[in-house]
N, C-alpha and C. Protein backbone atom coordinates (compact mmCIF):
# COMPACT_ATOMS: atom_id res chain seq x y z
N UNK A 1 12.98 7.15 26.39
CA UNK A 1 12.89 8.58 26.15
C UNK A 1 11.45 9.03 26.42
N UNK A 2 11.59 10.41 27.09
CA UNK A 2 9.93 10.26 27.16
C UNK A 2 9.49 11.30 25.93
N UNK A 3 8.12 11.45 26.22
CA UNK A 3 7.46 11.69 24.66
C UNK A 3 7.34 13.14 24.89
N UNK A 4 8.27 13.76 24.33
CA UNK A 4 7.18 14.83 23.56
C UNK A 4 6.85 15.75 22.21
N UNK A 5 5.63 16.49 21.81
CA UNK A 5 5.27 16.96 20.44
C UNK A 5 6.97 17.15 20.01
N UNK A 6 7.29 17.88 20.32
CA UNK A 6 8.76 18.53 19.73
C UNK A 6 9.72 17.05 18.92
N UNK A 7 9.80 16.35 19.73
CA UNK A 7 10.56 14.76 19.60
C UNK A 7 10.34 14.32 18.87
N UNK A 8 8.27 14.02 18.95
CA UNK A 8 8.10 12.87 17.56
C UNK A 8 8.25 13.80 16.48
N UNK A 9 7.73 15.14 16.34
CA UNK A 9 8.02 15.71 15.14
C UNK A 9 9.39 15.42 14.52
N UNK A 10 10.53 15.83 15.03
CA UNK A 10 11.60 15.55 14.82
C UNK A 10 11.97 14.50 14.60
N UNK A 11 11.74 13.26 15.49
CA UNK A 11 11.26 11.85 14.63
C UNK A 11 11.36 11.83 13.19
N UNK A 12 10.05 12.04 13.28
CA UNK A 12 9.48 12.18 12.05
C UNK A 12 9.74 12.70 10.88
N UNK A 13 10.24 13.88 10.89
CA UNK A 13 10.97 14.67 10.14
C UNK A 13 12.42 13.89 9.39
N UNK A 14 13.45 13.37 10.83
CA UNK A 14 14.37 12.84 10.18
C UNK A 14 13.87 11.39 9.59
N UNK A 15 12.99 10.90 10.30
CA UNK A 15 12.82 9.61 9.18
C UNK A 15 12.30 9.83 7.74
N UNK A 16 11.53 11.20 7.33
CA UNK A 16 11.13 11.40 6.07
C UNK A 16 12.39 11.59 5.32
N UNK A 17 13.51 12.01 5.80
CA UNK A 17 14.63 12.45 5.64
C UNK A 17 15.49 11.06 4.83
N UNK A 18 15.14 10.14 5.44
CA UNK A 18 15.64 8.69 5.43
C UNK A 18 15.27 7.99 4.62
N UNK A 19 13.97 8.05 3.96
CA UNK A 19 13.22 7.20 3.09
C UNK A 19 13.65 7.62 1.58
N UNK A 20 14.38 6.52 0.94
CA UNK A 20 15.07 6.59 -0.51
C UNK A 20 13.53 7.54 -1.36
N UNK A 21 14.17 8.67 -1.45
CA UNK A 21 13.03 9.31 -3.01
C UNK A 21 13.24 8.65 -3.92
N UNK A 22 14.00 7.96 -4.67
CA UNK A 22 13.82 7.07 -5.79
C UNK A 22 12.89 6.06 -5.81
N UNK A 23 12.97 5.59 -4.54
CA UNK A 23 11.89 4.54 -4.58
C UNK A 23 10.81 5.22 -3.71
N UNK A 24 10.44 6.75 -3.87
CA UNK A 24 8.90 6.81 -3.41
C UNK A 24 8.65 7.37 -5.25
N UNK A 25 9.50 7.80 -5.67
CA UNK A 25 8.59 8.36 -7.25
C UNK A 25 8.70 6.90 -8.24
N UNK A 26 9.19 5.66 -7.78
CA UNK A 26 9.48 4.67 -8.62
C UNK A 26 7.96 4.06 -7.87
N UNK A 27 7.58 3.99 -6.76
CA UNK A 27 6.24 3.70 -6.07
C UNK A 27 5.20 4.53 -6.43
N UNK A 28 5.25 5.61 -6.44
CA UNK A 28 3.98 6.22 -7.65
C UNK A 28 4.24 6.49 -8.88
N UNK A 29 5.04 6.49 -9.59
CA UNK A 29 5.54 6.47 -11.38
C UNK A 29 4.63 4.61 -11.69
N UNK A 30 4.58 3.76 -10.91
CA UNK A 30 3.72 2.32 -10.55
C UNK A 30 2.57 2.64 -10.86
N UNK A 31 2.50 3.08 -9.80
CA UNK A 31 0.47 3.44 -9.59
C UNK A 31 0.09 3.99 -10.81
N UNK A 32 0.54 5.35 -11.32
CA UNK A 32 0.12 6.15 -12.58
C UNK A 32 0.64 5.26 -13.57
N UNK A 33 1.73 4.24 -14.18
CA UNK A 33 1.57 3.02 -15.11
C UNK A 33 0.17 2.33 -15.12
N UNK A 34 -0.08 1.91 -13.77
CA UNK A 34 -1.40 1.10 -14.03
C UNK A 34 -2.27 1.68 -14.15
N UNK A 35 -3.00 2.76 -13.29
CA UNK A 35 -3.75 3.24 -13.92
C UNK A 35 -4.03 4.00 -15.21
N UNK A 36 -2.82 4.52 -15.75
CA UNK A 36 -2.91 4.63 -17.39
C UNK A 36 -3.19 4.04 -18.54
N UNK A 37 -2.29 2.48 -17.84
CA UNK A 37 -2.96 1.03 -19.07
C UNK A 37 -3.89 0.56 -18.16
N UNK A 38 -4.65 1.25 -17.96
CA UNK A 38 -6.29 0.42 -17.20
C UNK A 38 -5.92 -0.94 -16.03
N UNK A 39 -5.15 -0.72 -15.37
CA UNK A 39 -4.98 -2.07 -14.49
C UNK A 39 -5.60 -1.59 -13.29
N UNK A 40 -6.04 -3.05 -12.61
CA UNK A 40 -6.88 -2.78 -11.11
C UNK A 40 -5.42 -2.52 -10.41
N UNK A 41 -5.33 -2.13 -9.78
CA UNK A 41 -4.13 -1.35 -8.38
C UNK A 41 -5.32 -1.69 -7.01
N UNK A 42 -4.68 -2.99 -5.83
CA UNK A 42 -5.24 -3.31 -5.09
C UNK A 42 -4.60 -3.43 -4.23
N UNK A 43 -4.74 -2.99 -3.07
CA UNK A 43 -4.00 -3.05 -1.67
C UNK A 43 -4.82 -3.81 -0.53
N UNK A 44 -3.66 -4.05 0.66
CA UNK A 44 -4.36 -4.56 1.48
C UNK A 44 -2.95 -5.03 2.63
N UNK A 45 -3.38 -4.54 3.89
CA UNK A 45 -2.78 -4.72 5.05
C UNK A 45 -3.65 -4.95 6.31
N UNK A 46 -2.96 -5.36 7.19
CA UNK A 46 -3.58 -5.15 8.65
C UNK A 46 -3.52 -4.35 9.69
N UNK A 47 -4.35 -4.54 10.33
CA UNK A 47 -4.38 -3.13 11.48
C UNK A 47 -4.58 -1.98 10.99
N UNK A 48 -3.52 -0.81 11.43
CA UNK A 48 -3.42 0.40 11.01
C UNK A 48 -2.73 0.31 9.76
N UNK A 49 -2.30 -0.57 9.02
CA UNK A 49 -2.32 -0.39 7.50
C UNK A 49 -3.26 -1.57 6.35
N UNK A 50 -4.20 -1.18 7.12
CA UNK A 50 -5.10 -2.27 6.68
C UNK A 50 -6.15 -0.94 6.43
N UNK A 51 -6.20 -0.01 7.03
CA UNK A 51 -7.13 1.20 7.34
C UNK A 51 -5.88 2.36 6.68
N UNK A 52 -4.88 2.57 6.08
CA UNK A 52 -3.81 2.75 5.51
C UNK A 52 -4.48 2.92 3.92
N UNK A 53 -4.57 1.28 3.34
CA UNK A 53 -4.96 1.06 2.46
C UNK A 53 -6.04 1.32 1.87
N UNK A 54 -6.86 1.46 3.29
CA UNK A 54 -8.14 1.55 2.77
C UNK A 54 -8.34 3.14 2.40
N UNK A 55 -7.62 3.79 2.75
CA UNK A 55 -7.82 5.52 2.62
C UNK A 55 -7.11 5.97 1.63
N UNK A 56 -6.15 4.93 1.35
CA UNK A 56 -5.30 5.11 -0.16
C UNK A 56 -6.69 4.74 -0.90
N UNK A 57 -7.12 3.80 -1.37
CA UNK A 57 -8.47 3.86 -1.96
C UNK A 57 -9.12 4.51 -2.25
N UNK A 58 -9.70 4.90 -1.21
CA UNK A 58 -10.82 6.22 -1.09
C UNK A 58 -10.26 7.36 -1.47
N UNK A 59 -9.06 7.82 -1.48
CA UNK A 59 -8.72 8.90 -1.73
C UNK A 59 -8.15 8.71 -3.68
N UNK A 60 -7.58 7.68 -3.66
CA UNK A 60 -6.68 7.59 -5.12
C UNK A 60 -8.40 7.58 -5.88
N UNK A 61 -9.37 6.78 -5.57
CA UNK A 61 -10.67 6.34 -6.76
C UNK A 61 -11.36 7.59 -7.04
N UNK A 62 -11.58 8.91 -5.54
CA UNK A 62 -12.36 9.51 -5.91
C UNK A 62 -11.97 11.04 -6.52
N UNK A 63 -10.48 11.35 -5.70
CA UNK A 63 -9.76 12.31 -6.75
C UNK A 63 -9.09 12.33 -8.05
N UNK A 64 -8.25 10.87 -8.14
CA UNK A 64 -7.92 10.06 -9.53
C UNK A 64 -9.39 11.02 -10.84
N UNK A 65 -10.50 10.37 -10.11
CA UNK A 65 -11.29 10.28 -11.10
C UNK A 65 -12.22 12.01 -11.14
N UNK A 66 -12.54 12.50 -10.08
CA UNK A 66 -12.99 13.58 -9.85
C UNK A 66 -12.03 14.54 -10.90
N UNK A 67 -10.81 14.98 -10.73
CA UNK A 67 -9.41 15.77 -11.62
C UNK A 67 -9.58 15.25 -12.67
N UNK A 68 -9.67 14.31 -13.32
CA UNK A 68 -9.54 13.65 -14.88
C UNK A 68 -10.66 13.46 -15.55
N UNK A 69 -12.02 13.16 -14.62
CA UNK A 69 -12.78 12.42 -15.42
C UNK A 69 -12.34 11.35 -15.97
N UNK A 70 -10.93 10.12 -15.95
CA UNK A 70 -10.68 9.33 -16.02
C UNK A 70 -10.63 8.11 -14.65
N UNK A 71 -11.74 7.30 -15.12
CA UNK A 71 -11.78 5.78 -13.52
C UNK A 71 -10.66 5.56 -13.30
N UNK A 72 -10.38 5.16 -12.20
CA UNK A 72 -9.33 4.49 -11.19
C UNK A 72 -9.49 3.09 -10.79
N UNK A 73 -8.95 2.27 -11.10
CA UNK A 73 -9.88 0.80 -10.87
C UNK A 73 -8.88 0.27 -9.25
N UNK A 74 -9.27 1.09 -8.72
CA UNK A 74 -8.63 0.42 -7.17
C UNK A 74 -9.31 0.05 -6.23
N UNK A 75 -8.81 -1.09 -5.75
CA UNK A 75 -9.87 -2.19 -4.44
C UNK A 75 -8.81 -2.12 -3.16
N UNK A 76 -9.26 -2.08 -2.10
CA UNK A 76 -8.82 -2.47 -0.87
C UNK A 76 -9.44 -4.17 -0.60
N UNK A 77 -8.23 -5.06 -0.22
CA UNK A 77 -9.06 -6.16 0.20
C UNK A 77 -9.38 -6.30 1.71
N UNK A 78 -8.94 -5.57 2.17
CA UNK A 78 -9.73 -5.20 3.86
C UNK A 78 -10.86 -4.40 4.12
N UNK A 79 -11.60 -3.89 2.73
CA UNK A 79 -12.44 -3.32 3.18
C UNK A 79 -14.00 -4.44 3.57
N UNK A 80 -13.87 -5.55 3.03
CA UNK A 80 -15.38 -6.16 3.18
C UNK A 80 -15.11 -6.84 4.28
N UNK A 81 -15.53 -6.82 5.18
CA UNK A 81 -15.72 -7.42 6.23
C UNK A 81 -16.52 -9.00 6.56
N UNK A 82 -16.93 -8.96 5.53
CA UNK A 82 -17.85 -10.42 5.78
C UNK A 82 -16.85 -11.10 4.95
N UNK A 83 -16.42 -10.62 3.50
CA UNK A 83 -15.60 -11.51 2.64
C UNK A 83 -14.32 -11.92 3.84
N UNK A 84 -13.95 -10.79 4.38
CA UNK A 84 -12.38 -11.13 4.94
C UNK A 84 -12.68 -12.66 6.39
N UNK A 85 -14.07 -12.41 7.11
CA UNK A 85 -14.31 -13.39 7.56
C UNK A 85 -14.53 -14.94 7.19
N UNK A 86 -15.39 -14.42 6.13
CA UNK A 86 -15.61 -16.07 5.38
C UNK A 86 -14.20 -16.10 5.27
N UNK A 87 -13.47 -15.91 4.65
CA UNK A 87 -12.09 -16.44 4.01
C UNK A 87 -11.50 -17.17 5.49
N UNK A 88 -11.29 -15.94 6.44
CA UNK A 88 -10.83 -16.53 7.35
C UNK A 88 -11.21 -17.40 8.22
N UNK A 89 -12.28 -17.84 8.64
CA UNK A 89 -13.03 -18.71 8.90
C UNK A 89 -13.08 -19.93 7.96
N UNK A 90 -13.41 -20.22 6.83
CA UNK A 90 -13.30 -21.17 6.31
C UNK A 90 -12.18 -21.78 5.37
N UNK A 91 -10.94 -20.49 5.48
CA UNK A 91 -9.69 -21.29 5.08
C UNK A 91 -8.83 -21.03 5.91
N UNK A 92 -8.13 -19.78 5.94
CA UNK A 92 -7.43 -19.12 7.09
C UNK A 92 -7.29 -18.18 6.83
N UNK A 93 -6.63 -17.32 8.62
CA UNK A 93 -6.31 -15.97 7.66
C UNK A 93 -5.31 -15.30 7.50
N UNK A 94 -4.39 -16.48 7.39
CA UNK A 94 -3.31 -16.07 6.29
C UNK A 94 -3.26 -16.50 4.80
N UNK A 95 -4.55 -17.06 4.31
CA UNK A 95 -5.26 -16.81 3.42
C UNK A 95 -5.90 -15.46 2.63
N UNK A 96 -6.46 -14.60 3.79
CA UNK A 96 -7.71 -13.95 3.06
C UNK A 96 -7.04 -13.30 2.06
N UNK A 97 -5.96 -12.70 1.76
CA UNK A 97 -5.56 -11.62 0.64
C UNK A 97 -5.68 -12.51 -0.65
N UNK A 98 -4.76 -13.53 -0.05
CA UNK A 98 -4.44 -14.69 -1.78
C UNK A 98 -5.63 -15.32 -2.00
N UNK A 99 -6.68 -15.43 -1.35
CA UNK A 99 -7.80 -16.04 -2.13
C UNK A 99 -8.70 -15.16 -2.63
N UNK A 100 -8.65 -13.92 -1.92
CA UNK A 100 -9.55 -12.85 -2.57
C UNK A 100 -9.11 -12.46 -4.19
N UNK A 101 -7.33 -12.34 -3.87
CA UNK A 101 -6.54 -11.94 -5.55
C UNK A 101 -6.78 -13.07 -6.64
N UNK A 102 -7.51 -14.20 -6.33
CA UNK A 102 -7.36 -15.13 -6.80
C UNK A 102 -8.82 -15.09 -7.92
N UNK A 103 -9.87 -14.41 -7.34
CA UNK A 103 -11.16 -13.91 -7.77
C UNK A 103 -10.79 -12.11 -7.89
N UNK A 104 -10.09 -12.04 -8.16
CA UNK A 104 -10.61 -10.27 -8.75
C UNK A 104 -8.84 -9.57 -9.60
N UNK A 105 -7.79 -10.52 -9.00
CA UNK A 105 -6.92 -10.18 -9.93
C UNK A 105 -6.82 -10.66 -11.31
N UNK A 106 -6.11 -9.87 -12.29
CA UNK A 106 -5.69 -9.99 -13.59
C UNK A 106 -4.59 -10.35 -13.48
N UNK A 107 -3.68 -10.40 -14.63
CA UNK A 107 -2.39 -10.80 -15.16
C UNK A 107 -2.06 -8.97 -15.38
N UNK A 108 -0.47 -8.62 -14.83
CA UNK A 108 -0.46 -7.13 -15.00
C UNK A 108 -0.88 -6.35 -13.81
N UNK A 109 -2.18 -6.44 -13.21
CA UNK A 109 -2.56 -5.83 -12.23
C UNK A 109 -1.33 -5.35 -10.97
N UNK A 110 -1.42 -4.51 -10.63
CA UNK A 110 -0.70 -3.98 -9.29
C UNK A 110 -1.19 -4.16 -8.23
N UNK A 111 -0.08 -5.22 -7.23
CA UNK A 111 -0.50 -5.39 -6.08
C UNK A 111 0.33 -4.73 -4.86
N UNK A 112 -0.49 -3.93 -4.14
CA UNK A 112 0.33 -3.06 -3.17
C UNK A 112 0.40 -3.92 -1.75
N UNK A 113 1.40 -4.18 -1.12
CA UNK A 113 1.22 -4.46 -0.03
C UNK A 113 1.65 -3.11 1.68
N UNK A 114 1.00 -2.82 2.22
CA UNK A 114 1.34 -1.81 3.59
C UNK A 114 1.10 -2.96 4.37
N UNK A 115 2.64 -2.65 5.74
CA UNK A 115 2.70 -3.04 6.71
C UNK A 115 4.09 -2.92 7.03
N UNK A 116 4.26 -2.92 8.59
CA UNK A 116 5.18 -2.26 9.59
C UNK A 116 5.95 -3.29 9.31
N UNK A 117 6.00 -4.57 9.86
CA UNK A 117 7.44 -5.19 9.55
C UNK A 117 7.18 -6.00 8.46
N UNK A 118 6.45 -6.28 8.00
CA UNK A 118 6.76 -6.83 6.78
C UNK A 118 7.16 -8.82 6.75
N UNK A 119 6.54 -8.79 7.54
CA UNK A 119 6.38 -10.74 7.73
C UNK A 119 4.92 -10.93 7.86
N UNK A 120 4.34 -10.66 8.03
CA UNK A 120 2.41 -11.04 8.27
C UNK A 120 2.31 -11.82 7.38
N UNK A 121 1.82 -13.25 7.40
CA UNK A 121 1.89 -14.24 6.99
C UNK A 121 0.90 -13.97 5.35
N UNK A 122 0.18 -12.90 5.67
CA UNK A 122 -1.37 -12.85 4.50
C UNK A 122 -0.59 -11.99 3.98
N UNK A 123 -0.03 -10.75 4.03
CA UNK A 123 0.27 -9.76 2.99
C UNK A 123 1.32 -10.62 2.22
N UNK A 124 2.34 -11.70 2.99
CA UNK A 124 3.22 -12.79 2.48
C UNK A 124 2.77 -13.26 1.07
N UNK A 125 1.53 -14.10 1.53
CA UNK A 125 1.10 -15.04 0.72
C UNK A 125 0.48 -14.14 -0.56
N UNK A 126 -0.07 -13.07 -0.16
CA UNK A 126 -0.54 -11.82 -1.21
C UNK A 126 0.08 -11.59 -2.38
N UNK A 127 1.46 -11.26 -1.40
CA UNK A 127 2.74 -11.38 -2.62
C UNK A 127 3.06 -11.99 -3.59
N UNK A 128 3.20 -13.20 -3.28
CA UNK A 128 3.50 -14.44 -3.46
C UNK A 128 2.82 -14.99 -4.32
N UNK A 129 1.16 -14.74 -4.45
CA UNK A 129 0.19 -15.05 -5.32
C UNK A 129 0.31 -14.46 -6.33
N UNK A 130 0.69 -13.09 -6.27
CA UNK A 130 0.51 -11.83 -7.17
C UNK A 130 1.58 -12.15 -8.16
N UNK A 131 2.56 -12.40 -7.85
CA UNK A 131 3.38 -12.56 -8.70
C UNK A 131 3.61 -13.71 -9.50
N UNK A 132 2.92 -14.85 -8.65
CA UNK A 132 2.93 -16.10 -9.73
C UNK A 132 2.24 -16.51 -10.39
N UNK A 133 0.96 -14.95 -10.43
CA UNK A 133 -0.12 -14.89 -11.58
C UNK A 133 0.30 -13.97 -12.56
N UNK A 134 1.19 -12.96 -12.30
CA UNK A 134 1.75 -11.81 -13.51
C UNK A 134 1.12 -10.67 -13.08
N UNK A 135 1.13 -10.61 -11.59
CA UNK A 135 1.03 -9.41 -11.31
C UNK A 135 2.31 -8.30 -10.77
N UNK A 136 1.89 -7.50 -10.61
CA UNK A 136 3.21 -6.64 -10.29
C UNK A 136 2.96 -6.30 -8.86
N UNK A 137 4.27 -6.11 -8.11
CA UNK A 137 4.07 -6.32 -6.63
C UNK A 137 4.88 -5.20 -6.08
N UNK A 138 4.36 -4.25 -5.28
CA UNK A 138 4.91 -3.52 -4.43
C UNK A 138 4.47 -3.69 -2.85
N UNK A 139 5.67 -3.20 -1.95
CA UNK A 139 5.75 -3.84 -0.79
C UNK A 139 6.25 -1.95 0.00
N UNK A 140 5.29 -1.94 0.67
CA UNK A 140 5.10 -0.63 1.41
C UNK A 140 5.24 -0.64 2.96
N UNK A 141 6.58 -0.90 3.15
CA UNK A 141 7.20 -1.16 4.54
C UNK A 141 7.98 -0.54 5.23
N UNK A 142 8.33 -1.01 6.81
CA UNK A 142 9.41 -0.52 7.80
C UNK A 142 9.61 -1.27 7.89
N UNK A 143 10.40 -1.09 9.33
CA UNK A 143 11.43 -2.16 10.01
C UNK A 143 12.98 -2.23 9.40
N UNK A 144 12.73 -4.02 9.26
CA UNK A 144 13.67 -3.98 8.13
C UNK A 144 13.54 -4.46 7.08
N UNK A 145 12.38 -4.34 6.28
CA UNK A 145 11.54 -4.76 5.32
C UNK A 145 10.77 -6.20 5.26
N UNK A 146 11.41 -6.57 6.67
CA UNK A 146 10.58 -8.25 6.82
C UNK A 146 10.74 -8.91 5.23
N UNK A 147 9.65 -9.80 5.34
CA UNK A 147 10.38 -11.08 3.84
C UNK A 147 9.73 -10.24 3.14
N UNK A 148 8.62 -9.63 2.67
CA UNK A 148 8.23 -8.61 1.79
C UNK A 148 8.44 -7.80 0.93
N UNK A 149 9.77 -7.42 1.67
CA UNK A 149 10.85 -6.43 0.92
C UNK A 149 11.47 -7.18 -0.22
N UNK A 150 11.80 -8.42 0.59
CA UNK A 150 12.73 -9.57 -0.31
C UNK A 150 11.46 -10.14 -1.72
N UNK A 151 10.21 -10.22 -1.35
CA UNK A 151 9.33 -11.36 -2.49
C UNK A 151 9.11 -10.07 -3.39
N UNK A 152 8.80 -9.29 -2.86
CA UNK A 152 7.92 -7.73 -3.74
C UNK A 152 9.15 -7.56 -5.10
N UNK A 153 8.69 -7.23 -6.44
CA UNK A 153 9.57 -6.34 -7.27
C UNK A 153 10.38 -5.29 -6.82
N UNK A 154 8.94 -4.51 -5.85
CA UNK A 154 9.75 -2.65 -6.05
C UNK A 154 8.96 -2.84 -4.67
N UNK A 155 10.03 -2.03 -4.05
CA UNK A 155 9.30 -1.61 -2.33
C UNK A 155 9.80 -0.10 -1.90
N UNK A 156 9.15 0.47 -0.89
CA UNK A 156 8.97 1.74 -0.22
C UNK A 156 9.38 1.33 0.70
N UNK A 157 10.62 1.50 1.58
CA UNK A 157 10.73 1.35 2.95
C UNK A 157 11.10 2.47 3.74
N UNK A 158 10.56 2.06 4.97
CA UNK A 158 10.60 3.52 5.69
C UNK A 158 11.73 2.61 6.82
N UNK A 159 12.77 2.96 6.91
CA UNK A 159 13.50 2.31 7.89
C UNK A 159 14.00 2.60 9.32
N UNK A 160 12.45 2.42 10.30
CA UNK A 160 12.05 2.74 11.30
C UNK A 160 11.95 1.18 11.96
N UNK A 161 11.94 0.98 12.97
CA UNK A 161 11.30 0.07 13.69
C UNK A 161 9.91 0.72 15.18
N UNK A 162 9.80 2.09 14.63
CA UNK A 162 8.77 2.50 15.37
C UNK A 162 7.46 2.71 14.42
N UNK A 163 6.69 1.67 14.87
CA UNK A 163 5.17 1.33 13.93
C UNK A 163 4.57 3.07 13.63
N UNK A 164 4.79 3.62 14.72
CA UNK A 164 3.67 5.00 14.55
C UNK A 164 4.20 6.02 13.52
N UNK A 165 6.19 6.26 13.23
CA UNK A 165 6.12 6.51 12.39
C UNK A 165 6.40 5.95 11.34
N UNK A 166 6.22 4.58 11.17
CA UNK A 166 6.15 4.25 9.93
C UNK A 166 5.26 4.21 9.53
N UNK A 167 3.87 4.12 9.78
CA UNK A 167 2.68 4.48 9.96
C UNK A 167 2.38 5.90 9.07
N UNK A 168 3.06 6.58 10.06
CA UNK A 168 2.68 8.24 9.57
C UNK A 168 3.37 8.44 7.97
N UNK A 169 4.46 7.93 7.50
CA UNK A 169 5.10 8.00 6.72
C UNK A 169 4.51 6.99 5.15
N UNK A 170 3.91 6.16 5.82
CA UNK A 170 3.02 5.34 4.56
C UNK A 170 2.03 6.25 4.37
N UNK A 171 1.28 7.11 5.19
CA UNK A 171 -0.13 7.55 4.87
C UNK A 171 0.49 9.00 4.36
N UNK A 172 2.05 9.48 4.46
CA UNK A 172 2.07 10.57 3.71
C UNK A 172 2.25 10.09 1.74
N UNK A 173 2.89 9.12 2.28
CA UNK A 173 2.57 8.04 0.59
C UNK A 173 1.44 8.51 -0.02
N UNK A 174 0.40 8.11 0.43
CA UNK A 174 -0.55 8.07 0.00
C UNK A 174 -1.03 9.61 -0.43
N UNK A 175 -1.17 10.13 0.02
CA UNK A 175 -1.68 12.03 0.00
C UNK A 175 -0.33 12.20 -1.12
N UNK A 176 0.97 11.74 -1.36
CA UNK A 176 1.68 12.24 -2.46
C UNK A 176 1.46 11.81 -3.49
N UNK A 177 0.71 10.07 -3.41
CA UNK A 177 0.26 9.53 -4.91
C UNK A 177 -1.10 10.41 -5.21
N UNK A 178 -1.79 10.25 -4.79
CA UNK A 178 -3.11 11.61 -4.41
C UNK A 178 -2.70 12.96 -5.67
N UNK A 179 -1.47 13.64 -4.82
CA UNK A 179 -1.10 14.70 -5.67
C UNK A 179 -0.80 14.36 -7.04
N UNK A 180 -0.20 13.33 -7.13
CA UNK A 180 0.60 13.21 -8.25
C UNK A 180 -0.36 12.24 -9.20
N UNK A 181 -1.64 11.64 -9.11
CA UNK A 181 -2.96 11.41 -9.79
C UNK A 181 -3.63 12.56 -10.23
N UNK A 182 -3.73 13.42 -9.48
CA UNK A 182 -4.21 14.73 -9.95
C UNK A 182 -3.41 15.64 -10.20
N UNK A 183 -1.95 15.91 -10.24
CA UNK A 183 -1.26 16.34 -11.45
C UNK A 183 -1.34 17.84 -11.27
N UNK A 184 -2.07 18.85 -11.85
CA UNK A 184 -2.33 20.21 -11.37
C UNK A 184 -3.39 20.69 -11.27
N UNK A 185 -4.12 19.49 -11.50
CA UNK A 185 -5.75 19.73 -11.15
C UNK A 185 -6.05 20.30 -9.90
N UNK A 186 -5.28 19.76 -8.71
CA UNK A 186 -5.45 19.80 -7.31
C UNK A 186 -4.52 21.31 -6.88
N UNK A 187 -5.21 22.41 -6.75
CA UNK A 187 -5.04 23.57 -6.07
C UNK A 187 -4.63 24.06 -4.54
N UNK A 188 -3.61 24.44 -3.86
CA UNK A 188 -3.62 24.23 -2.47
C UNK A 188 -4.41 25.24 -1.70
């Protein structure tokens, strides 16, 4: 098909159309649990949801807390660049998530995972860690939820097999947990 504005919108549109609302307010009703009983909420993906995560971050720590005057204790583990190398370099890197959660998670903590299909060997093992420390695990996917869907508690799936809008549809995630951290603080 060839591309145009009119199409992907429409795309787009019907795939928002598609994505279970129970499990996007059961995916932020999560986030506002942990951050209410003080838990770190930490994400981390690759590629374009590696940079996903990282803007969920930046956006949940500094409006979270800006609207409330109440902290947000949220980490991206893709944001350090030297940590994600050492890891990968000196263990692997389908390592770096589970050894990073291994030094900065709690018992309780929320672990978010973003990514398109949902097999990437590190957001895997992320999972996988998270939960067999007592953390709580959400899995923020397309496709067809890859094994992710299956290890995670509670997942978001966008059930696309086109990365760009599943893509577009995680980062509207994010701008709705956004809203719904700031509650009616946030004015349009």
């Amino acid at each position: 098909m060839e591309f145009s504005v009119s199409s992907y919108y429409g795309h787009l549109s019907h795939m928002m159309g598609q994505v279970d609302h129970a499990s996007v307010d059961n995916a932020i009703s999560l986030i506002k649990k942990a951050w209410g009983d003080k838990k770190k909420i930490i994400v981390c993906g690759n590629g374009g949801s590696a940079l996903t995560a990282s803007h969920y971050i930046n956006d949940w720590n500094k409006m979270a807390y800006l609207s409330t005057g109440k902290p947000f204790r949220g980490h991206c583990l893709s944001d350090n660049m030297g940590l994600m190398t050492a890891y990968s370099n000196d263990i692997s890197y389908d390592d770096v998530y589970s050894e990073q959660l291994k030094n900065l998670m709690d018992e309780g903590d929320l672990v978010i995972v973003v990514t398109g299909s949902g097999n990437s060997e590190n957001v895997v093992r992320a999972l996988e860690y998270a939960k067999q420390a007592g953390g709580v695990t959400l899995a923020i996917c397309g496709y067809d939820g890859g094994k992710v869907k299956q290890i995670a508690e509670h997942s978001l799936w966008v059930p696309s097999f086109d990365m760009q809008i599943c893509e577009d549809v995680h980062f509207i995630f994010g701008h709705m947990v956004m809203k719904a951290l700031c509650d009616d603080h946030i004015r349009d």
